[in-house]
C-alpha atoms as a PDB file:
ATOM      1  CA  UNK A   1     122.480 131.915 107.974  1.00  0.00           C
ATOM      2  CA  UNK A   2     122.155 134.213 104.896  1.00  0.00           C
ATOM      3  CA  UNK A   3     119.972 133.692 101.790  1.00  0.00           C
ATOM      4  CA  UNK A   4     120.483 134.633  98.463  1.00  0.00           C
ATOM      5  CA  UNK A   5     118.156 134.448  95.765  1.00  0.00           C
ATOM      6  CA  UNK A   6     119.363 134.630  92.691  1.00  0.00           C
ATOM      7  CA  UNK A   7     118.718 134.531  88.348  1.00  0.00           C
ATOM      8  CA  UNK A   8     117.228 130.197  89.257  1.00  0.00           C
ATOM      9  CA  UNK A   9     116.114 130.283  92.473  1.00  0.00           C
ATOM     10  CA  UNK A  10     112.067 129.632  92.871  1.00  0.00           C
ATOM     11  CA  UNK A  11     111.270 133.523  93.842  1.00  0.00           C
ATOM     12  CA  UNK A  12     112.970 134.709  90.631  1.00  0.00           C
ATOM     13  CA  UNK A  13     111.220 132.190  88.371  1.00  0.00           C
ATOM     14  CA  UNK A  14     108.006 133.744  89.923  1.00  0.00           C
ATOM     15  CA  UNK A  15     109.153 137.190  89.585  1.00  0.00           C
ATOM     16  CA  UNK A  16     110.036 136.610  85.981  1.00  0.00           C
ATOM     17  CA  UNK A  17     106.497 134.826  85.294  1.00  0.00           C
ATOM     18  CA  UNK A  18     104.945 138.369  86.206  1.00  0.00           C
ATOM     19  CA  UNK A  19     103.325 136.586  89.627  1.00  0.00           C
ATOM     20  CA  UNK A  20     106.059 137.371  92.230  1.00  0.00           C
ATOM     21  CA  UNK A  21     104.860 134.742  95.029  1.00  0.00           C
ATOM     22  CA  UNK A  22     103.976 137.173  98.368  1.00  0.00           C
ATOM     23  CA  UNK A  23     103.685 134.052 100.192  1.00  0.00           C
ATOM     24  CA  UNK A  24     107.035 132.681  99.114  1.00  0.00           C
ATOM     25  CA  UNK A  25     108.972 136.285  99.644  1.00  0.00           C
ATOM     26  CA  UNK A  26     107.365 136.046 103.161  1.00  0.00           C
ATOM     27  CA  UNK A  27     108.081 132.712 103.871  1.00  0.00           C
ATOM     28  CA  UNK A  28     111.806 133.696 103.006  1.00  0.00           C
ATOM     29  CA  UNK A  29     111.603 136.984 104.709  1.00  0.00           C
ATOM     30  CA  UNK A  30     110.161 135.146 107.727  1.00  0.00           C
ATOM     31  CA  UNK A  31     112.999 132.469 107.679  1.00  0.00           C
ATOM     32  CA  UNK A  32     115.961 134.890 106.873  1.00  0.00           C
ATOM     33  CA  UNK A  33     115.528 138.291 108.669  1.00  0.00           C
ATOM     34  CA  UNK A  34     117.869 141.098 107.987  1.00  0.00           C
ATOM     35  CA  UNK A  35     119.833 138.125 105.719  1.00  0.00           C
ATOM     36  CA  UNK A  36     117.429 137.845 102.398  1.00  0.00           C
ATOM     37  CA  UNK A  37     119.400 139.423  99.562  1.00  0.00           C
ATOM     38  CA  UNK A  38     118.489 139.204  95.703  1.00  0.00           C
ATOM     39  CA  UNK A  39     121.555 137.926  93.615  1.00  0.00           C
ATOM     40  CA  UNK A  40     122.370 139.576  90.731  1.00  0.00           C
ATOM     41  CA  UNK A  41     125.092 138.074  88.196  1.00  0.00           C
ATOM     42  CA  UNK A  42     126.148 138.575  84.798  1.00  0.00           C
ATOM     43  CA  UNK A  43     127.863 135.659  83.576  1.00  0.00           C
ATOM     44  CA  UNK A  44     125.694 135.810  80.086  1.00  0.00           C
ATOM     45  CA  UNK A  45     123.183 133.361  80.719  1.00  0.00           C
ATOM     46  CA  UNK A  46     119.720 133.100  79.738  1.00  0.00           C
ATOM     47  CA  UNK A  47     117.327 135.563  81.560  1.00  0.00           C
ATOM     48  CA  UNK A  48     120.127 137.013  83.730  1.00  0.00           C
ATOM     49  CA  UNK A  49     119.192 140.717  82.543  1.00  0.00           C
ATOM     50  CA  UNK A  50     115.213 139.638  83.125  1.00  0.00           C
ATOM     51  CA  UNK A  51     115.960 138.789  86.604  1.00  0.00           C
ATOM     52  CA  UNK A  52     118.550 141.774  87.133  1.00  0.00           C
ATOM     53  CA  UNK A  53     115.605 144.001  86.374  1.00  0.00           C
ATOM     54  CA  UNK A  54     112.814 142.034  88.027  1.00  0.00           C
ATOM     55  CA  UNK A  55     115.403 142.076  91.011  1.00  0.00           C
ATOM     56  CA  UNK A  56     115.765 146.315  91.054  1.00  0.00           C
ATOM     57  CA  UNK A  57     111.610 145.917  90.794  1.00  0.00           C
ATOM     58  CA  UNK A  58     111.409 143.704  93.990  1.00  0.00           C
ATOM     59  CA  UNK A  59     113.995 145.225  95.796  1.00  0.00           C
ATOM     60  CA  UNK A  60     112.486 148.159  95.833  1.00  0.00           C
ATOM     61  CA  UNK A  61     109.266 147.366  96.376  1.00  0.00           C
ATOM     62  CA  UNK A  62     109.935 145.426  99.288  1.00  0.00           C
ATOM     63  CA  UNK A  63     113.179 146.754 100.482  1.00  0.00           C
ATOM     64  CA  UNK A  64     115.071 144.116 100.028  1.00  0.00           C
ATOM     65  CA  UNK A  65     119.088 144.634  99.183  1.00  0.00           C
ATOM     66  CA  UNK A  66     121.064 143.685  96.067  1.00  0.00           C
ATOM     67  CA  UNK A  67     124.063 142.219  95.565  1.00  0.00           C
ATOM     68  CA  UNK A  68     127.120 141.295  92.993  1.00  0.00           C
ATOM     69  CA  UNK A  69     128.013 137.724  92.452  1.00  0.00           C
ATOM     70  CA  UNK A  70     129.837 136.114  89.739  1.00  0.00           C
ATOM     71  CA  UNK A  71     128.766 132.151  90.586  1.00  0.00           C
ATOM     72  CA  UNK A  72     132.404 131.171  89.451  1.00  0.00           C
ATOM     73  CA  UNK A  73     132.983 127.595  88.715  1.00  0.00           C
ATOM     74  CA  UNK A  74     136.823 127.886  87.372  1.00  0.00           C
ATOM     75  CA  UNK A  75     139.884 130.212  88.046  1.00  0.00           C
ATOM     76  CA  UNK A  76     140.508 131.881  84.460  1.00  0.00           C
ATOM     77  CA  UNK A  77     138.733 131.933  81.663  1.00  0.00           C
ATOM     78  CA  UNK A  78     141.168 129.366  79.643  1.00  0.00           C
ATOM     79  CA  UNK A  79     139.785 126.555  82.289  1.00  0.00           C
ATOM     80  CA  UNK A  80     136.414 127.029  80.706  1.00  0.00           C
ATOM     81  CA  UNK A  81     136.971 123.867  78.400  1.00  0.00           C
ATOM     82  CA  UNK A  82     138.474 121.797  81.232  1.00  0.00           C
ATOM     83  CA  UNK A  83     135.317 122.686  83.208  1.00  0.00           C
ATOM     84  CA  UNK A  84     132.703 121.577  80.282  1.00  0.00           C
ATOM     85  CA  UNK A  85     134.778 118.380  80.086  1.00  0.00           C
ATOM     86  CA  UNK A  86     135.006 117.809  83.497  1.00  0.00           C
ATOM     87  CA  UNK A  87     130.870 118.630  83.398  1.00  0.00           C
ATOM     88  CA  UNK A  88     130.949 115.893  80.566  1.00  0.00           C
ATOM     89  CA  UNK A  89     132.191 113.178  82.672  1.00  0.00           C
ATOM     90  CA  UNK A  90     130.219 113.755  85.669  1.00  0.00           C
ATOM     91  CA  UNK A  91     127.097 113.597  82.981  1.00  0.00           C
ATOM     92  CA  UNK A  92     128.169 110.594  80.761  1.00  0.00           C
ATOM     93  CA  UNK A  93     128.388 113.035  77.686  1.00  0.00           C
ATOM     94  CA  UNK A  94     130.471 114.514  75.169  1.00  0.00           C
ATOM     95  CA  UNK A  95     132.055 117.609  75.018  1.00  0.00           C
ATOM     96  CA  UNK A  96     130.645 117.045  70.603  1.00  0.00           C
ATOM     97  CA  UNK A  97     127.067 116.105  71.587  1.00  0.00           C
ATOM     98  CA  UNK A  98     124.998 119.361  70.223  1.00  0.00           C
ATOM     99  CA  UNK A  99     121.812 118.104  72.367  1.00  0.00           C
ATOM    100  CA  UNK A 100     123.975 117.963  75.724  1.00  0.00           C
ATOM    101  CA  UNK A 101     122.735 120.848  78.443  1.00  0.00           C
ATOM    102  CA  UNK A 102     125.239 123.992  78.067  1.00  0.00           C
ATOM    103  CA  UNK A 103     124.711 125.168  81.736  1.00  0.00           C
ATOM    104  CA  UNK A 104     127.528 127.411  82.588  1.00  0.00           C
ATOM    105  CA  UNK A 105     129.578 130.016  80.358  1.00  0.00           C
ATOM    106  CA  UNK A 106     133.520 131.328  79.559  1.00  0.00           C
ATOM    107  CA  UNK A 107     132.272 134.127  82.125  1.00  0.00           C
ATOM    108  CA  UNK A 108     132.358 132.228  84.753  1.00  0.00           C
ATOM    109  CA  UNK A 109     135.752 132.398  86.369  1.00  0.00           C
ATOM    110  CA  UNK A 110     137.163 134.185  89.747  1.00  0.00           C
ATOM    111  CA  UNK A 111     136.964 137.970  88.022  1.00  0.00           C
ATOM    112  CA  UNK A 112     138.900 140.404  90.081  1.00  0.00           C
ATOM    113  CA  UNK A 113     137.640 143.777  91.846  1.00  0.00           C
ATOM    114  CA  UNK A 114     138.359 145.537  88.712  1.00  0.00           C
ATOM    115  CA  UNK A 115     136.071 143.137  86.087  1.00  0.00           C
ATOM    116  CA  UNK A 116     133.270 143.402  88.747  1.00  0.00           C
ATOM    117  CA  UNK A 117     133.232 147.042  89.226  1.00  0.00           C
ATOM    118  CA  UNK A 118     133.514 147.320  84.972  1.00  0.00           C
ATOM    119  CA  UNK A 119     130.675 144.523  84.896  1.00  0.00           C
ATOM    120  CA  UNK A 120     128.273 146.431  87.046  1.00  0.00           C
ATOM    121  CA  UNK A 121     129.327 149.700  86.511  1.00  0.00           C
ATOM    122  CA  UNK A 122     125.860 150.939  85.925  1.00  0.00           C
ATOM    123  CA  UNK A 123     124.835 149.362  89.578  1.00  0.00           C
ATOM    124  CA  UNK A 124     127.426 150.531  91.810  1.00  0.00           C
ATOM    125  CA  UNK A 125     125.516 149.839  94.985  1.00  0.00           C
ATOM    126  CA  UNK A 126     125.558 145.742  94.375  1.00  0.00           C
ATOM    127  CA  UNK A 127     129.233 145.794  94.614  1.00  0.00           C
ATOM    128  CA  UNK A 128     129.044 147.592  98.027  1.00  0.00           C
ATOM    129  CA  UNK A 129     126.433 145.247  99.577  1.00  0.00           C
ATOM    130  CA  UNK A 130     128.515 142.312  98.134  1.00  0.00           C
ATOM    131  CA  UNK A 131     131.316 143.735  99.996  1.00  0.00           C
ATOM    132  CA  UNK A 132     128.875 144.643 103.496  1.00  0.00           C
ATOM    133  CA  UNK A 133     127.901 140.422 103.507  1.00  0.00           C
ATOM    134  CA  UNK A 134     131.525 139.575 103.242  1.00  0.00           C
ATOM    135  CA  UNK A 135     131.673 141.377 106.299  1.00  0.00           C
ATOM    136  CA  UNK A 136     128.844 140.019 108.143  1.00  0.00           C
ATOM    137  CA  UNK A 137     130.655 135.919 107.348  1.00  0.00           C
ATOM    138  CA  UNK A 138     133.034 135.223 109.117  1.00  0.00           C
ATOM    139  CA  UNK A 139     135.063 131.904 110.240  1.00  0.00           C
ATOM    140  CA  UNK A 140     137.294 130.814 112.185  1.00  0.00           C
ATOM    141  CA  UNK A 141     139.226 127.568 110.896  1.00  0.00           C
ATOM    142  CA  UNK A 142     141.534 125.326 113.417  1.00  0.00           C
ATOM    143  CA  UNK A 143     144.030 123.794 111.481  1.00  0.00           C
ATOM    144  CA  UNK A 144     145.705 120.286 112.804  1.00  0.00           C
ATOM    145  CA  UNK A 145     141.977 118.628 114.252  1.00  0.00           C
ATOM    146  CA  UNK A 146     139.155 116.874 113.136  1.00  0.00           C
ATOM    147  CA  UNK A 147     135.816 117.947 113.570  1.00  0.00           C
ATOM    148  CA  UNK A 148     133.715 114.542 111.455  1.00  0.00           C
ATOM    149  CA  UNK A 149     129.761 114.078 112.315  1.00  0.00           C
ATOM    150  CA  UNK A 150     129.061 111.363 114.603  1.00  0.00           C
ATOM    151  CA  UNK A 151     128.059 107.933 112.949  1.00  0.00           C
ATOM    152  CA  UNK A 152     126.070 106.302 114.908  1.00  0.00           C
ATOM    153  CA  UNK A 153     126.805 102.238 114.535  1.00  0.00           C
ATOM    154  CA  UNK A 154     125.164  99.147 115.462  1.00  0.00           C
ATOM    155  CA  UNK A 155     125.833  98.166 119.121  1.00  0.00           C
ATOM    156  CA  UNK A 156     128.918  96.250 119.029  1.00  0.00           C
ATOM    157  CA  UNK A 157     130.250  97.616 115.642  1.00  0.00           C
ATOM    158  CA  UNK A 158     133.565  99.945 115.394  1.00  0.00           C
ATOM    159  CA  UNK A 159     132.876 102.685 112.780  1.00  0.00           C
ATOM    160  CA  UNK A 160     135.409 101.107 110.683  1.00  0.00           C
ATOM    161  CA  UNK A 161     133.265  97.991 110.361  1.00  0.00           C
ATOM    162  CA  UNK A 162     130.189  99.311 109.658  1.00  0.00           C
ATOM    163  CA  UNK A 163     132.055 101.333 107.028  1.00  0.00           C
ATOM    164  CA  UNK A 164     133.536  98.457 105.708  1.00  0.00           C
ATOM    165  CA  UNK A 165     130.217  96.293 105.513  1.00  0.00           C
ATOM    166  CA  UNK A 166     128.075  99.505 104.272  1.00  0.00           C
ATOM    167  CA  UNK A 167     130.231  99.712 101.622  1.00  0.00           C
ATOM    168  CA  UNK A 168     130.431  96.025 100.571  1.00  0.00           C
ATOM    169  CA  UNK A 169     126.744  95.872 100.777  1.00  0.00           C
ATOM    170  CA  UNK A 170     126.589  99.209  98.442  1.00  0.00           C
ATOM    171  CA  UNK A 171     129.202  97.605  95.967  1.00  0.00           C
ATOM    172  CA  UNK A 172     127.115  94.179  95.569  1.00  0.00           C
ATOM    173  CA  UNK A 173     123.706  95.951  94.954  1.00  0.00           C
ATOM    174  CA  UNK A 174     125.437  98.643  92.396  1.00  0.00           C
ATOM    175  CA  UNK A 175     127.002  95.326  90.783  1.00  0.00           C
ATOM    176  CA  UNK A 176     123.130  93.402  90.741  1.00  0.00           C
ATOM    177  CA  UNK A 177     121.993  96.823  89.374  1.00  0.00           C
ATOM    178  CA  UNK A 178     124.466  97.048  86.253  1.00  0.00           C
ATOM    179  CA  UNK A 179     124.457  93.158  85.394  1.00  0.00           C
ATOM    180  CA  UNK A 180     127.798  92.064  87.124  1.00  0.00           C
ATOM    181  CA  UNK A 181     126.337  90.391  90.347  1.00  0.00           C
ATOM    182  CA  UNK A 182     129.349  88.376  91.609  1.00  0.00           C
ATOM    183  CA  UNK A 183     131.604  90.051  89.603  1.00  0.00           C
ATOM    184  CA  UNK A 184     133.095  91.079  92.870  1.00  0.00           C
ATOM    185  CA  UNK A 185     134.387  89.274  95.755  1.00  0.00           C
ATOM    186  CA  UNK A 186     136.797  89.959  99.002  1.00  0.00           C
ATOM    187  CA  UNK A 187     139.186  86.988  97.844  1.00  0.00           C
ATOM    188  CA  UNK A 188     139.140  88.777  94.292  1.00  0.00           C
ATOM    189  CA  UNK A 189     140.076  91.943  95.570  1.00  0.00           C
ATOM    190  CA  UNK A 190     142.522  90.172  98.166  1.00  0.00           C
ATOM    191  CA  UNK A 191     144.087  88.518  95.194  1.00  0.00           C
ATOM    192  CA  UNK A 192     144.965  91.825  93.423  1.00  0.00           C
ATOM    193  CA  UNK A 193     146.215  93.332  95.928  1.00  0.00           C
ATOM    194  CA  UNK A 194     149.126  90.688  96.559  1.00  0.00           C
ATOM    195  CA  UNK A 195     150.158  89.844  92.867  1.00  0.00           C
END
C-alpha cells in the first residue's frame, strides 16, 4: 500500500498551520515505509502553492519524495460543466446557487505528458517520481470471473433473500423517514410491473 499526502490531507493542514505534526509524519512514516510521498498538484485551488512549498520544506527536511498529480475528475476540460452539474445533483443544489461549495476547477481533467511537464516545469523531479510509483503499482486483472466479498447470511437464508429483505427493510425505514410510510408495498410494485 502507498500513501500520498497531498494539498487536504491532515499532515498538510498541519504543515500549512506552521506546526507540522512529528507525531503524525511518524505515525505515517511508521505505517507506510519506503511508500509515504507528498502530493503536489496544481489544479488552481486554494492553498495549492502553500502546500507545494510547505511540501519542498518537508521533503527535505525529512527526506521524503515528491510527486506530480493532477486529481482529475473529468476527461477534457469542456466536461467541467457536466461535472459541477453532476456535483449539483449528488448535493441537492444548483448549478445558480452563489452560496453552493465550488470544490473542484476547469483544471481538473486527464492532462497529457506534455501539460504536466509545462505545469511543473520548474519541478522536474515530481514528474519523474510520479512516473517511478507508476512503476512500483501494478495489477493484474482476469477478465470473464467474479471475485464479490463474501456475505455472510442468516442460517437458512440464500444471499438473494437476505438481499431482497435488507433491501425492503431499507426502503420502508427511508419511506417512515421522508413522510411516505406505506407508500410502498410488494403488491404495489407487483402491480406495475404487469400493467
Amino acid at each position: 500500500m502507498i500513501a500520498l499526502a497531498g494539498h487536504a490531507s491532515a499532515l498538510a493542514q498541519s504543515a500549512l498551520a506552521d506546526h507540522a505534526d512529528s507525531a503524525l509524519l511518524q505515525r505515517l512514516r511508521q505505517r507506510f515505509p519506503e511508500r509515504l510521498y507528498l502530493e503536489l498538484t496544481r489544479c488552481g485551488r486554494a492553498h495549492e502553492e502553500d502546500w507545494i512549498a510547505a511540501a519542498l520544506a518537508l521533503g527535505a527536511r525529512h527526506d521524503l519524495p515528491l510527486l506530480a498529480s493532477n486529481d482529475a475528475r473529468f476527461l477534457e476540460r469542456e466536461d467541467f460543466e457536466a461535472h459541477e452539474a453532476r456535483v449539483c445533483i449528488q448535493q441537492g443544489r444548483v448549478l445558480a446557487d452563489p452560496k453552493r461549495p465550488r470544490e473542484y476547477s476547469p483544471e481538473q481533467y486527464l492532462k497529457s505528458t506534455r501539460d504536466m511537464r509545462a505545469l511543473f516545469a520548474d519541478l522536474p523531479e515530481v514528474l519523474d517520481n510520479s512516473v517511478e510509483l507508476a512503476k512500483r503499482c501494478n495489477l493484474e486483472l482476469h477478465f470473464g470471473t467474479y471475485h464479490l466479498p463474501a456475505f455472510p447470511t442468516p442460517p437458512g437464508v440464500t444471499l438473494e433473500q437476505h438481499i431482497r429483505a435488507s433491501s425492503s427493510t431499507g426502503l420502508t425505514q427511508r419511506l417512515a423517514r421522508h413522510g411516505a410510510a406505506g407508500a410502498h408495498s410488494e403488491a404495489d410494485y407487483h402491480a406495475r410491473l404487469h400493467t
